[in-house]
PDB file of N, CA and C in Angstrom:
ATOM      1  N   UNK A   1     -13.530 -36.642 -13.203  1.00  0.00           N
ATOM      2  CA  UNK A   1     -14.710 -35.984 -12.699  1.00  0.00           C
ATOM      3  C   UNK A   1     -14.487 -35.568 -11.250  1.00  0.00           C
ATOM      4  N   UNK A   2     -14.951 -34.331 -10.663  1.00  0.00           N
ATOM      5  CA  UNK A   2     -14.927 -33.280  -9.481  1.00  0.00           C
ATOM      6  C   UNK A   2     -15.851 -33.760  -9.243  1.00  0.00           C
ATOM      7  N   UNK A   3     -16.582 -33.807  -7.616  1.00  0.00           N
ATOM      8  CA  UNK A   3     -17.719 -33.612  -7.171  1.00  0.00           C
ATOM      9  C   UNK A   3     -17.598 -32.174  -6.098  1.00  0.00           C
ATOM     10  N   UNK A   4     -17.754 -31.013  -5.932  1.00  0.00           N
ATOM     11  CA  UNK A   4     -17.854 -29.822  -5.116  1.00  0.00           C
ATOM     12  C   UNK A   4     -19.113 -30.007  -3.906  1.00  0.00           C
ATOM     13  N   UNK A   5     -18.571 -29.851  -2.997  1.00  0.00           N
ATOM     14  CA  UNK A   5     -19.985 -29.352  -2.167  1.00  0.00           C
ATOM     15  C   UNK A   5     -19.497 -28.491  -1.272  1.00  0.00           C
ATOM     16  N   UNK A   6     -19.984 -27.032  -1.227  1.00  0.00           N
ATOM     17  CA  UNK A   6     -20.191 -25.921  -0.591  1.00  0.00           C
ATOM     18  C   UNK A   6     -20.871 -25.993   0.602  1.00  0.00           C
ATOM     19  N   UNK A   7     -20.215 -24.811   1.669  1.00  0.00           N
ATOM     20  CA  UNK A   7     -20.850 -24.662   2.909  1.00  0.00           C
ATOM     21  C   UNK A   7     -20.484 -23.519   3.502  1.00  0.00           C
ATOM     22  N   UNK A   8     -21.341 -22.769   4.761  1.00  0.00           N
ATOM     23  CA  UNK A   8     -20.607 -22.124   5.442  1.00  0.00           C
ATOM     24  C   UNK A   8     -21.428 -20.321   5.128  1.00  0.00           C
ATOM     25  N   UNK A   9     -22.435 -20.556   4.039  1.00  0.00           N
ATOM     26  CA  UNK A   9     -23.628 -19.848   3.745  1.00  0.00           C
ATOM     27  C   UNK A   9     -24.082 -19.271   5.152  1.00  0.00           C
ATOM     28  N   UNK A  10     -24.637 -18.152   4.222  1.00  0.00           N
ATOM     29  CA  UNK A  10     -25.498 -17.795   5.588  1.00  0.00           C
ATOM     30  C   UNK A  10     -26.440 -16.239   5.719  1.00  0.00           C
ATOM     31  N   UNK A  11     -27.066 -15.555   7.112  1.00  0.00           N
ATOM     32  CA  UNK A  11     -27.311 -14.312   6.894  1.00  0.00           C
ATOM     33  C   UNK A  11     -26.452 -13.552   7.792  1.00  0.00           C
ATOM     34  N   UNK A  12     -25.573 -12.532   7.398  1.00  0.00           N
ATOM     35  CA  UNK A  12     -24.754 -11.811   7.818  1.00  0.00           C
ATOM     36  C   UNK A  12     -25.498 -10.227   7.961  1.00  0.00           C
ATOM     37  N   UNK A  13     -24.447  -9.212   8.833  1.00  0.00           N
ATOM     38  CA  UNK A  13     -24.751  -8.069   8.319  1.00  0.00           C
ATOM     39  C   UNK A  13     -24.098  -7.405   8.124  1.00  0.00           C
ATOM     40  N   UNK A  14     -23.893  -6.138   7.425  1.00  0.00           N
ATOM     41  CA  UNK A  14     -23.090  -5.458   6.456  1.00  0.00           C
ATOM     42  C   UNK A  14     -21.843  -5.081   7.940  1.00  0.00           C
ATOM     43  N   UNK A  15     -20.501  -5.735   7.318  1.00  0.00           N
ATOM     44  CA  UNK A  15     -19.438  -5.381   7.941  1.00  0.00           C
ATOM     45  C   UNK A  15     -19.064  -6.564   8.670  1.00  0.00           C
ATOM     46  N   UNK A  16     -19.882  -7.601   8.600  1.00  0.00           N
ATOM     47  CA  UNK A  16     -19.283  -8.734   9.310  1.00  0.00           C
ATOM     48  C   UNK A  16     -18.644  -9.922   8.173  1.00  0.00           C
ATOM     49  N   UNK A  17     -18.662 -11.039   8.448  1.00  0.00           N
ATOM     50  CA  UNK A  17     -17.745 -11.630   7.863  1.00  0.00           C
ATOM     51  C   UNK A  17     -18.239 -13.262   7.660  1.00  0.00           C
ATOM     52  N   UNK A  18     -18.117 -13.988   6.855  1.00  0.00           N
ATOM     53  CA  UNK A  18     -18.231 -15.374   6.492  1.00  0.00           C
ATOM     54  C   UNK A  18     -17.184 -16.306   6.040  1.00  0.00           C
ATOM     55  N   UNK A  19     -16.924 -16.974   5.957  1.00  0.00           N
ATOM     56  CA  UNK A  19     -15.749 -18.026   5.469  1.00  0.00           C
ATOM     57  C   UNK A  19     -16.813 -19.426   5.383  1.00  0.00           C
ATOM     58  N   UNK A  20     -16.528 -19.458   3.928  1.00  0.00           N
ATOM     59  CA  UNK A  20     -17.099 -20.526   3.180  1.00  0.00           C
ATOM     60  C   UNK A  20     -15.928 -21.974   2.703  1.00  0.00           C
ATOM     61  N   UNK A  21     -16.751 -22.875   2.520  1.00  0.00           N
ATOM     62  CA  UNK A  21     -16.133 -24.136   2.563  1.00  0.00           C
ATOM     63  C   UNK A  21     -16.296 -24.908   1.177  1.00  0.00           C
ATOM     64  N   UNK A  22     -15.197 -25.390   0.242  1.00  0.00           N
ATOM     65  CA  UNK A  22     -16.045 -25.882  -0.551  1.00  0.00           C
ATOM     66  C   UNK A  22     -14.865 -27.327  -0.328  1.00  0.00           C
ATOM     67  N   UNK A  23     -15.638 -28.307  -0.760  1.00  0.00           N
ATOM     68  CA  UNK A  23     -15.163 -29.767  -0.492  1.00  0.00           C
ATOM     69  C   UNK A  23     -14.797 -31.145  -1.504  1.00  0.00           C
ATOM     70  N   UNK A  24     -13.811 -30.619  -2.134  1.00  0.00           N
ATOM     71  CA  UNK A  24     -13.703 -31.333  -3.153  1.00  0.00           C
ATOM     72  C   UNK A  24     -13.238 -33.168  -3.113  1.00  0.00           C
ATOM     73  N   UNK A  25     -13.763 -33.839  -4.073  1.00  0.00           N
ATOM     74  CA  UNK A  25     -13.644 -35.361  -3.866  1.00  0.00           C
ATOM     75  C   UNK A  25     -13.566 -35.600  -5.649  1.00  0.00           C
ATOM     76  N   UNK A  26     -13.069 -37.397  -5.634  1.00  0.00           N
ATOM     77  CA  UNK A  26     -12.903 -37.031  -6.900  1.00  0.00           C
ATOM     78  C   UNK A  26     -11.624 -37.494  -7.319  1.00  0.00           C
ATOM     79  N   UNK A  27     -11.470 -37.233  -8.991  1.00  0.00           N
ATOM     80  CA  UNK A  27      -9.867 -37.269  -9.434  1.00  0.00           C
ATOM     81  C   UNK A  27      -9.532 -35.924  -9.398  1.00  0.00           C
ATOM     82  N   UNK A  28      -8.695 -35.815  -8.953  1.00  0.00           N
ATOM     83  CA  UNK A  28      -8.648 -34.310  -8.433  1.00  0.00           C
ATOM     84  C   UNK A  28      -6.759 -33.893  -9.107  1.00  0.00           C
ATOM     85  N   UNK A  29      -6.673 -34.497  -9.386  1.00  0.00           N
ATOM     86  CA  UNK A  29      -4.895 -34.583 -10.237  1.00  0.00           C
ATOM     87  C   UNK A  29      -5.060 -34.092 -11.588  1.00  0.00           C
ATOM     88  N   UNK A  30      -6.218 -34.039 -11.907  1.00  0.00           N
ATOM     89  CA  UNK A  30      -6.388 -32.992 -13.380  1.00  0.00           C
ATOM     90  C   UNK A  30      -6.938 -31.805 -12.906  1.00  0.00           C
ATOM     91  N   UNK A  31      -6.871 -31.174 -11.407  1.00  0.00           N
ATOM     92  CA  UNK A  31      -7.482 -30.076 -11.645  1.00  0.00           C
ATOM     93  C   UNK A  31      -6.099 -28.981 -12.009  1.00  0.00           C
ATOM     94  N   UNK A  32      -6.897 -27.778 -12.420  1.00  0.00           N
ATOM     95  CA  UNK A  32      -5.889 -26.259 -12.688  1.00  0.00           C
ATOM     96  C   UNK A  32      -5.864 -25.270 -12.189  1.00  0.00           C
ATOM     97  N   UNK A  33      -7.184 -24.907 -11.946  1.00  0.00           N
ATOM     98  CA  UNK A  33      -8.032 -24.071 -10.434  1.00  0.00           C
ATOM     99  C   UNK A  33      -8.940 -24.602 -10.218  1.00  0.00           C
ATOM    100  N   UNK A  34      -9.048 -23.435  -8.983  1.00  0.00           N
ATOM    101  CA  UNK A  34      -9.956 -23.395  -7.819  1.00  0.00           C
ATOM    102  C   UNK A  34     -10.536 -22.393  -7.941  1.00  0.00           C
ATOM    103  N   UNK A  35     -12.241 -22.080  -7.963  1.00  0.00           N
ATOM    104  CA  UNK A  35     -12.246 -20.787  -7.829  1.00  0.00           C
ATOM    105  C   UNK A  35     -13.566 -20.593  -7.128  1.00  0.00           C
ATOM    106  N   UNK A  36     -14.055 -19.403  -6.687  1.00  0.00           N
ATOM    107  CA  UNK A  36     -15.023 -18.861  -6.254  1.00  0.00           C
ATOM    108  C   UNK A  36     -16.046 -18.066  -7.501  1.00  0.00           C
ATOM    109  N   UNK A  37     -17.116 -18.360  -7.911  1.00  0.00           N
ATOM    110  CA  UNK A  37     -18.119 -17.445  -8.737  1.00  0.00           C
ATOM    111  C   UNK A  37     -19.459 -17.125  -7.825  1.00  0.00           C
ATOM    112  N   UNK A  38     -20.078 -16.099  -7.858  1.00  0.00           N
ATOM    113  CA  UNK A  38     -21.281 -15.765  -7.460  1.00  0.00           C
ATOM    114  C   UNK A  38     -22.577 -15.202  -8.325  1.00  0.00           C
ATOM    115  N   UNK A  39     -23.480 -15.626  -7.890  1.00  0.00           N
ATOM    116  CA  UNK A  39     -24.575 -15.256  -8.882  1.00  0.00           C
ATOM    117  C   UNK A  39     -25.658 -14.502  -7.955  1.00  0.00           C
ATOM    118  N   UNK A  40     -26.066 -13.416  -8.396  1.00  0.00           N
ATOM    119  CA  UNK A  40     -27.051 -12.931  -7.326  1.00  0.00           C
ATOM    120  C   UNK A  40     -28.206 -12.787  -8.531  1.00  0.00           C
ATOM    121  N   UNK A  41     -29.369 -12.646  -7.622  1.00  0.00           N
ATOM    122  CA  UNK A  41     -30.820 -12.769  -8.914  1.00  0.00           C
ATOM    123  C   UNK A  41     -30.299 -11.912 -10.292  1.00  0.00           C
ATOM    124  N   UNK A  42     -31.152 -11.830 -11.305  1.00  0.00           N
ATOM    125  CA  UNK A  42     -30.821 -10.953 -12.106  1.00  0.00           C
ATOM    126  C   UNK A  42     -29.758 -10.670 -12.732  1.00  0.00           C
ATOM    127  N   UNK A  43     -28.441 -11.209 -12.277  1.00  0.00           N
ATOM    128  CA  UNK A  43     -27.230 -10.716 -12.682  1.00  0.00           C
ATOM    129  C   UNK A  43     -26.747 -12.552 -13.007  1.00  0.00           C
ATOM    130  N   UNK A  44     -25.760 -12.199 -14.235  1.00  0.00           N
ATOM    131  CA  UNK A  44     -24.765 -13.138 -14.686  1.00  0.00           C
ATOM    132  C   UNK A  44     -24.056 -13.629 -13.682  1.00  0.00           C
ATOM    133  N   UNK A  45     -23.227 -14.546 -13.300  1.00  0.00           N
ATOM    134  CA  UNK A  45     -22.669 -15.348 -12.585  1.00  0.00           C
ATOM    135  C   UNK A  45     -21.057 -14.811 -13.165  1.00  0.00           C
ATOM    136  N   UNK A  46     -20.136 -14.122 -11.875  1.00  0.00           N
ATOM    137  CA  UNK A  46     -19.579 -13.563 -12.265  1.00  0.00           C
ATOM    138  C   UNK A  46     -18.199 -13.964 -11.369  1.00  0.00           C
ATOM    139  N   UNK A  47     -16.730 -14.692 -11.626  1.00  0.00           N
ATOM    140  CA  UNK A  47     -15.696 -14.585 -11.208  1.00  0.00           C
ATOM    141  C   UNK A  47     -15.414 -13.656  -9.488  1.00  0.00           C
ATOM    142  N   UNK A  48     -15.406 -14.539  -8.794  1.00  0.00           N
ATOM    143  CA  UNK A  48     -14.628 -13.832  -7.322  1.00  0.00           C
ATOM    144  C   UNK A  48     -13.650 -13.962  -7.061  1.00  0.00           C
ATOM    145  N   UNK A  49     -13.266 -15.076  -7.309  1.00  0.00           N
ATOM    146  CA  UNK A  49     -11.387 -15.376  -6.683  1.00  0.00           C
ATOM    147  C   UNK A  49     -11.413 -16.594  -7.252  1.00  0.00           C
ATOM    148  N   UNK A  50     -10.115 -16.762  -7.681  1.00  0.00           N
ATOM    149  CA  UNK A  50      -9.484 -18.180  -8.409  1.00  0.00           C
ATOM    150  C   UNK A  50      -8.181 -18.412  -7.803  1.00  0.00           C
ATOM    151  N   UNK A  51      -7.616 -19.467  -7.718  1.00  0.00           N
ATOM    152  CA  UNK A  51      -6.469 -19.920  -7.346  1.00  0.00           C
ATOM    153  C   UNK A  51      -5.806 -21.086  -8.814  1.00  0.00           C
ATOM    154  N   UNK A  52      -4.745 -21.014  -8.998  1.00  0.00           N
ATOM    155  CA  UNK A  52      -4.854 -22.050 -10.001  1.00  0.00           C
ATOM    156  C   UNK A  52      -2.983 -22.927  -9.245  1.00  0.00           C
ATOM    157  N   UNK A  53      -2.997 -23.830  -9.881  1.00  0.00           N
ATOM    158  CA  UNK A  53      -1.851 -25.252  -9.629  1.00  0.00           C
ATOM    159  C   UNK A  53      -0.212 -24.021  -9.014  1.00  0.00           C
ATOM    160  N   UNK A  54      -0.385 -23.511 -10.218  1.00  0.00           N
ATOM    161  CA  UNK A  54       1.323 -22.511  -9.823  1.00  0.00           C
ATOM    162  C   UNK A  54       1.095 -21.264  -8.677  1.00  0.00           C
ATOM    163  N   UNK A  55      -0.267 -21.135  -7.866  1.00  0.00           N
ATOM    164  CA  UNK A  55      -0.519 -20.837  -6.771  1.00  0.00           C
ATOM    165  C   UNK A  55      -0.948 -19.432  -6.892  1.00  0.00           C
ATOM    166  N   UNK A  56      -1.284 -18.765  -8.360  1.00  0.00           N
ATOM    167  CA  UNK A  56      -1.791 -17.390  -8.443  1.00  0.00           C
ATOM    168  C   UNK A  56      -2.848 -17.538  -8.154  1.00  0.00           C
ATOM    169  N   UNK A  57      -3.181 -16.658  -7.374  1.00  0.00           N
ATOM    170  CA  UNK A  57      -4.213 -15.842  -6.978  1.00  0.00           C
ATOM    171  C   UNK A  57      -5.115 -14.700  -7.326  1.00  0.00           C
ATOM    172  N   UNK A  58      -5.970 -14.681  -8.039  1.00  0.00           N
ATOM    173  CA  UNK A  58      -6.633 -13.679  -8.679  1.00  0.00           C
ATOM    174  C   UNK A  58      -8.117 -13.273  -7.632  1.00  0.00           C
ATOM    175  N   UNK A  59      -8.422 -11.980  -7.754  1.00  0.00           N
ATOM    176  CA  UNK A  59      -9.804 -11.346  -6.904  1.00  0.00           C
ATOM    177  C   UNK A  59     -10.368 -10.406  -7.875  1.00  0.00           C
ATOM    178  N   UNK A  60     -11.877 -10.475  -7.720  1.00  0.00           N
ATOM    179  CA  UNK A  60     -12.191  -9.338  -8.376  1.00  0.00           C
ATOM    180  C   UNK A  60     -12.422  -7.675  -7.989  1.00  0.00           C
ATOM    181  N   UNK A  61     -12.136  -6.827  -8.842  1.00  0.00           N
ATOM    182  CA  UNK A  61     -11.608  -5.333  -8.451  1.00  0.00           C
ATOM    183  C   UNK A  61     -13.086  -5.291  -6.929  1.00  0.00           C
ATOM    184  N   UNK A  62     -13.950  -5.460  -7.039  1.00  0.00           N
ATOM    185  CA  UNK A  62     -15.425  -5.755  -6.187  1.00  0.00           C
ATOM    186  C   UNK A  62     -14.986  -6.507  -4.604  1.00  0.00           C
ATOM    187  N   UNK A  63     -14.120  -7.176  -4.861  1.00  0.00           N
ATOM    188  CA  UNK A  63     -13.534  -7.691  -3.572  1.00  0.00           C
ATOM    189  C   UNK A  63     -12.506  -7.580  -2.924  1.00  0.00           C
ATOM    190  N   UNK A  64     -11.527  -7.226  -3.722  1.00  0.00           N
ATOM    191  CA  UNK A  64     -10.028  -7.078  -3.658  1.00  0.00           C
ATOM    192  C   UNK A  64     -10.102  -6.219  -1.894  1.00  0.00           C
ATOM    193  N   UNK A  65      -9.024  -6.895  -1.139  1.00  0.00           N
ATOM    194  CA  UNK A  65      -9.397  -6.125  -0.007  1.00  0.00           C
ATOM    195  C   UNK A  65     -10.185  -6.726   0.980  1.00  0.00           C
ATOM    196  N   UNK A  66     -10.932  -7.438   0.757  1.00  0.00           N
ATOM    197  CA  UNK A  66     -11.787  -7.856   1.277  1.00  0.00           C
ATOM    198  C   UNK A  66     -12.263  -9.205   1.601  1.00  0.00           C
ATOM    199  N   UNK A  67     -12.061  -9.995   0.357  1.00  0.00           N
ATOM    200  CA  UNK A  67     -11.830 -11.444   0.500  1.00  0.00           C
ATOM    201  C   UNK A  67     -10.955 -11.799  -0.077  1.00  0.00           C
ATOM    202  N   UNK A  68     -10.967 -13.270   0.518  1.00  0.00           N
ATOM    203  CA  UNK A  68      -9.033 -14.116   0.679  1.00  0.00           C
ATOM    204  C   UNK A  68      -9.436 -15.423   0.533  1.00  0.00           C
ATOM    205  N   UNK A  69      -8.813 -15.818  -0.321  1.00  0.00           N
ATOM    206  CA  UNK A  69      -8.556 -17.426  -0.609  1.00  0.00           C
ATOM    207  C   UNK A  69      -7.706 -17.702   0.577  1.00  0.00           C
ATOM    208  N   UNK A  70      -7.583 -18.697   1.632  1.00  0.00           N
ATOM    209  CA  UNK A  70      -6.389 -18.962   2.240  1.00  0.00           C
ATOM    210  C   UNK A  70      -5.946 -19.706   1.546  1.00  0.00           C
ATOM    211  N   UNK A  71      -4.505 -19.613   1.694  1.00  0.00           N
ATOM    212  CA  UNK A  71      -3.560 -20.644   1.145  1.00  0.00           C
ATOM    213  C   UNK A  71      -3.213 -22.393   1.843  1.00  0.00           C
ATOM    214  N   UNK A  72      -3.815 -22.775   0.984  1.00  0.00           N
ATOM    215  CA  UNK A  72      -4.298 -24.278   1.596  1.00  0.00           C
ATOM    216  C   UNK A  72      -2.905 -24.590   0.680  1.00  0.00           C
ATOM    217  N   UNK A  73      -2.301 -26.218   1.291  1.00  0.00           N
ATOM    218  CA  UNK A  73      -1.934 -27.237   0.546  1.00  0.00           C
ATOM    219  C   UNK A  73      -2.900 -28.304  -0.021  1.00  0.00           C
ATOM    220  N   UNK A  74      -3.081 -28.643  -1.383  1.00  0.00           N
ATOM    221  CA  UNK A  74      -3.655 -29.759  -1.638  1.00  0.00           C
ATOM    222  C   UNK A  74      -4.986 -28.609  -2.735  1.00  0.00           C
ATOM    223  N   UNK A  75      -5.525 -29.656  -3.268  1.00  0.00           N
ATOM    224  CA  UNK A  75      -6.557 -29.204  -3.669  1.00  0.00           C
ATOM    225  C   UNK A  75      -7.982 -30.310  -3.569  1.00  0.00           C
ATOM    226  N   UNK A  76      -8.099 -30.332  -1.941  1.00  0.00           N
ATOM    227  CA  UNK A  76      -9.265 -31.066  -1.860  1.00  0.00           C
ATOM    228  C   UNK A  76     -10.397 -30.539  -1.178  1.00  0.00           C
ATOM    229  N   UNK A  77      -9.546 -29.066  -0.462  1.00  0.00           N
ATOM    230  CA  UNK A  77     -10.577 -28.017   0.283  1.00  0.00           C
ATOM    231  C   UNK A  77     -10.007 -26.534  -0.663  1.00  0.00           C
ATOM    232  N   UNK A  78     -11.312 -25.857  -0.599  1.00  0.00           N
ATOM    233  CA  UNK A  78     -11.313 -24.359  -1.195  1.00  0.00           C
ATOM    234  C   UNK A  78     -12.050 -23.689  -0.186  1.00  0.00           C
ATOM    235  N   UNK A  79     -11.531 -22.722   0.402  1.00  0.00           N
ATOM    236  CA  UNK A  79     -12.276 -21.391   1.479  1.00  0.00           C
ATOM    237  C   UNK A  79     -12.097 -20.381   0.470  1.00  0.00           C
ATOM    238  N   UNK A  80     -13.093 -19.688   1.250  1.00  0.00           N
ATOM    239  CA  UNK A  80     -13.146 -18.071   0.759  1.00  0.00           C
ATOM    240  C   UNK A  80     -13.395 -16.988   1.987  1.00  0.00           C
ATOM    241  N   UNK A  81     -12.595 -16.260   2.830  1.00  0.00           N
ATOM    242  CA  UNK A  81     -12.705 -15.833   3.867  1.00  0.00           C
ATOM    243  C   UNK A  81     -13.340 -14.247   3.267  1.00  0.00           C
ATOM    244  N   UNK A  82     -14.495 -13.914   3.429  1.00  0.00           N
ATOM    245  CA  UNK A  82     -15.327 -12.570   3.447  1.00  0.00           C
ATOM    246  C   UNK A  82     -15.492 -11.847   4.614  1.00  0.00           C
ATOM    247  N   UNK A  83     -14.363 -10.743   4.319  1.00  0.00           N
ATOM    248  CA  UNK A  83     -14.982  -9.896   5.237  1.00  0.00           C
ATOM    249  C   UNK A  83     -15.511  -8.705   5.024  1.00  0.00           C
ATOM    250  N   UNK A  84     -15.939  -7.236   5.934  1.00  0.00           N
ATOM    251  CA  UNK A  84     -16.560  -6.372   5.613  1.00  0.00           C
ATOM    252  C   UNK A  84     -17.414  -5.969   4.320  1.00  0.00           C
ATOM    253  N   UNK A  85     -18.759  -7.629   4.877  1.00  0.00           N
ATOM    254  CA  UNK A  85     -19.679  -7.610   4.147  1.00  0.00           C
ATOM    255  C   UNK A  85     -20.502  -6.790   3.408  1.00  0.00           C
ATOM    256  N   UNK A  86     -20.698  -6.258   2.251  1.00  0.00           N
ATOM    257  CA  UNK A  86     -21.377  -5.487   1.502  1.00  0.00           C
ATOM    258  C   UNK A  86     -22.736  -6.102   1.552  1.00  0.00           C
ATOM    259  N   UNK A  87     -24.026  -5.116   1.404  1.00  0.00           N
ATOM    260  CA  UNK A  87     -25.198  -5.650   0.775  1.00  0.00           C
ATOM    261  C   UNK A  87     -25.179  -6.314  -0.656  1.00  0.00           C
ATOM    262  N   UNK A  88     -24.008  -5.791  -1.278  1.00  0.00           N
ATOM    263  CA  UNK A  88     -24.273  -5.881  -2.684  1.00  0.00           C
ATOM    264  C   UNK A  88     -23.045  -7.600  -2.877  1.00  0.00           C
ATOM    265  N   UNK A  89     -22.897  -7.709  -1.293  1.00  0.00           N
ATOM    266  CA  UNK A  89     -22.182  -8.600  -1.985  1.00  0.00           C
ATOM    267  C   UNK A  89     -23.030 -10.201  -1.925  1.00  0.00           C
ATOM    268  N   UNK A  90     -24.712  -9.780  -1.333  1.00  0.00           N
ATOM    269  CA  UNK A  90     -25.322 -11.108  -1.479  1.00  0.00           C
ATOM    270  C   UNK A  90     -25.904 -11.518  -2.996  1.00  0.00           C
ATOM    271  N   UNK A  91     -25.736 -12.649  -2.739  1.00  0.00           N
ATOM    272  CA  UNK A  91     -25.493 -13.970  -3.960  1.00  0.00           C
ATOM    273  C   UNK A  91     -25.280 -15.141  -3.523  1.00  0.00           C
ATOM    274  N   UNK A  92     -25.996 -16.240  -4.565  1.00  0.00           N
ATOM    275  CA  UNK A  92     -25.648 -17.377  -4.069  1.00  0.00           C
ATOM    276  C   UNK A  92     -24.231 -17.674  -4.607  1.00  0.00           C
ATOM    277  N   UNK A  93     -23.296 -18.489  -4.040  1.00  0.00           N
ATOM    278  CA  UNK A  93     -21.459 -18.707  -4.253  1.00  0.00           C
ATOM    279  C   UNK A  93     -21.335 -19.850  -4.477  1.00  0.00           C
ATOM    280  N   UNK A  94     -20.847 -20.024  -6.050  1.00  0.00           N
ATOM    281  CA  UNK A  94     -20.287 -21.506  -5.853  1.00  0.00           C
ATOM    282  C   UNK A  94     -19.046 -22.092  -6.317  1.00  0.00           C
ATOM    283  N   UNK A  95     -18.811 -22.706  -5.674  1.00  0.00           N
ATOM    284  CA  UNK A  95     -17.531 -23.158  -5.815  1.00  0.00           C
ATOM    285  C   UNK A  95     -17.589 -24.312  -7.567  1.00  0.00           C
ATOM    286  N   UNK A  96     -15.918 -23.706  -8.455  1.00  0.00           N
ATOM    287  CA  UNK A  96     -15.599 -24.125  -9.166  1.00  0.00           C
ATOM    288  C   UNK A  96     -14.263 -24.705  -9.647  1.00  0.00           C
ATOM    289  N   UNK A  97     -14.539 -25.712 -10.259  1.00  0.00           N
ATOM    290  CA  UNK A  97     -13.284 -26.018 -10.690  1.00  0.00           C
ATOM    291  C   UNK A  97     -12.861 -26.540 -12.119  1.00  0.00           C
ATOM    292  N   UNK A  98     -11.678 -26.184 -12.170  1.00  0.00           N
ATOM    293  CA  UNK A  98     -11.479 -26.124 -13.854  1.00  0.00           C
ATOM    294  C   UNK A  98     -10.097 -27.138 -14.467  1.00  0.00           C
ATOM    295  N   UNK A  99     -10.255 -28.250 -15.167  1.00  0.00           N
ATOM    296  CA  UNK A  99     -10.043 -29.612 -14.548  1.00  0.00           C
ATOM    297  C   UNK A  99      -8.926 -28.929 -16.178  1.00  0.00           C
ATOM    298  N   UNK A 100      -8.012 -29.869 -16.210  1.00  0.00           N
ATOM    299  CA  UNK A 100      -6.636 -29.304 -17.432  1.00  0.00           C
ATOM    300  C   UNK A 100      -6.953 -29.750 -18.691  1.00  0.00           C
ATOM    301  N   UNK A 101      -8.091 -30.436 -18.627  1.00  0.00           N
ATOM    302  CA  UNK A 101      -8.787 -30.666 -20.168  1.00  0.00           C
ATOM    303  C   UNK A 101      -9.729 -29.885 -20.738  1.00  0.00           C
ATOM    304  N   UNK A 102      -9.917 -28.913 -19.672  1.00  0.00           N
ATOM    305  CA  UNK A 102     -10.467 -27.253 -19.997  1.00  0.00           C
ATOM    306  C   UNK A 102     -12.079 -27.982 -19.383  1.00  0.00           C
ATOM    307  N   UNK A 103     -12.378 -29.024 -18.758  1.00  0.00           N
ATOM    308  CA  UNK A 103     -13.647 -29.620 -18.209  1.00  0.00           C
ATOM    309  C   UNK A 103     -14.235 -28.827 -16.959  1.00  0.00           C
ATOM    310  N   UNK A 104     -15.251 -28.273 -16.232  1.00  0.00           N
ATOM    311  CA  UNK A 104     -15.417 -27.384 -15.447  1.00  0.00           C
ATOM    312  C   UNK A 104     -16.335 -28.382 -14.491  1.00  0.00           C
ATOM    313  N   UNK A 105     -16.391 -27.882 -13.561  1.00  0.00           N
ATOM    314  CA  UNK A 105     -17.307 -28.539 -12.787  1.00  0.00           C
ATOM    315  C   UNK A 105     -17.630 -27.931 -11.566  1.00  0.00           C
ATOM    316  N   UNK A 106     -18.986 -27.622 -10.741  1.00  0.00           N
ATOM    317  CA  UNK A 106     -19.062 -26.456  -9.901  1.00  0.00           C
ATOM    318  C   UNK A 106     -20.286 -27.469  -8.895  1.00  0.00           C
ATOM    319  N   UNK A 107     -20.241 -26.875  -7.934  1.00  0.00           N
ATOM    320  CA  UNK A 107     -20.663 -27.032  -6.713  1.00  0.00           C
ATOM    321  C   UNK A 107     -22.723 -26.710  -6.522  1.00  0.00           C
ATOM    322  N   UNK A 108     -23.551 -26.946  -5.990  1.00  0.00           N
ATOM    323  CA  UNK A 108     -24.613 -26.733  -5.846  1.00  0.00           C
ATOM    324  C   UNK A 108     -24.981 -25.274  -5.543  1.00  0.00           C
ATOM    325  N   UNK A 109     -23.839 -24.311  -4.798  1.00  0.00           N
ATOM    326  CA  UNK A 109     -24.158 -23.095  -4.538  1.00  0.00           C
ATOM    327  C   UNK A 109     -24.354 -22.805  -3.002  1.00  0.00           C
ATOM    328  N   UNK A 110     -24.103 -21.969  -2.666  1.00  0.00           N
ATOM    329  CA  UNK A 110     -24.199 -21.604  -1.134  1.00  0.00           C
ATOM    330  C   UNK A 110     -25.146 -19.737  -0.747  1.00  0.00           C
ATOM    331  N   UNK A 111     -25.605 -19.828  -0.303  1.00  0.00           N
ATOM    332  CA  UNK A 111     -26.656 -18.649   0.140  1.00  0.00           C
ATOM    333  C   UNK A 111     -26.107 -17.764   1.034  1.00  0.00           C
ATOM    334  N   UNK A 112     -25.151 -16.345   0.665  1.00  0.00           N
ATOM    335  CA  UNK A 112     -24.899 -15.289   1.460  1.00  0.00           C
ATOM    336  C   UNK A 112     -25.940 -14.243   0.810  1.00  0.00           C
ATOM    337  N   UNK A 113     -26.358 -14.187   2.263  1.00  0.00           N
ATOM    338  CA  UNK A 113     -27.181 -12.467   2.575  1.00  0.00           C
ATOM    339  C   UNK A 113     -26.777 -11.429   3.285  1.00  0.00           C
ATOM    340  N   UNK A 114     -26.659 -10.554   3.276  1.00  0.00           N
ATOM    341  CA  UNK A 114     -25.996  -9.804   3.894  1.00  0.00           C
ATOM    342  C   UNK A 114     -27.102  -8.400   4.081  1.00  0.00           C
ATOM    343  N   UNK A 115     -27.610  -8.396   5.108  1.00  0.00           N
ATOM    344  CA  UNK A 115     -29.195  -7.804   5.729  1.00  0.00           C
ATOM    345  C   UNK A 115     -28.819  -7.286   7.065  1.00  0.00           C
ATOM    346  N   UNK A 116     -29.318  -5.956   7.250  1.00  0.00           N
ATOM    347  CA  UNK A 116     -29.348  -5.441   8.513  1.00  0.00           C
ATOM    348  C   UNK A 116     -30.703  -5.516   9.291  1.00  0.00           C
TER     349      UNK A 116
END
């Protein structure tokens, strides 16, 4: 079992930038990825960036460019560095993880707005 807790939320404005925190604890030796999902009202909860054990890196076509997993050692911290904030890119973000027994487990969620 993962426990996630997210941070680093906030209100931005279009073109600036956030870097989020997520904080993993736990048995953490079965995880496979790491990833970022966001959910904004109305809309499905949808894949942002994943990292998985052999160190690929995946973004979605929506971000590509724009946000960055840094490349951490370990898997006990997950960032997500956002920059040149979109309106469309507010949603609440939460951090997930996807444990090698195919078990998932995700974070409480974090609050980007992105408002002029």
């Amino acid at each position: 079992q993962v426990q996630l807790v997210e941070s680093g939320g906030g209100l931005v404005q279009p073109g600036g930038s956030l870097r989020l925190s997520c904080a993993a604890s736990g048995r953490l030796f079965n995880i496979y990825a790491m990833g970022w999902y966001r959910q904004a009202p109305g809309e499905e909860r949808e894949l942002v960036a994943q990292t998985t054990r052999d160190d690929t890196t995946k973004y979605a076509d929506s971000v590509k460019g724009r946000f960055t997993i840094p490349r951490e050692k370990g898997m006990s911290a997950l960032y997500l560095q956002m920059n040149n904030l979109k309106p469309e890119d507010a949603a609440v973000y939460y951090c997930n993880v996807v444990e090698c027994g195919t078990n998932m487990s995700w974070g409480q969620g974090t609050q980007v707005t992105v408002s002029s």
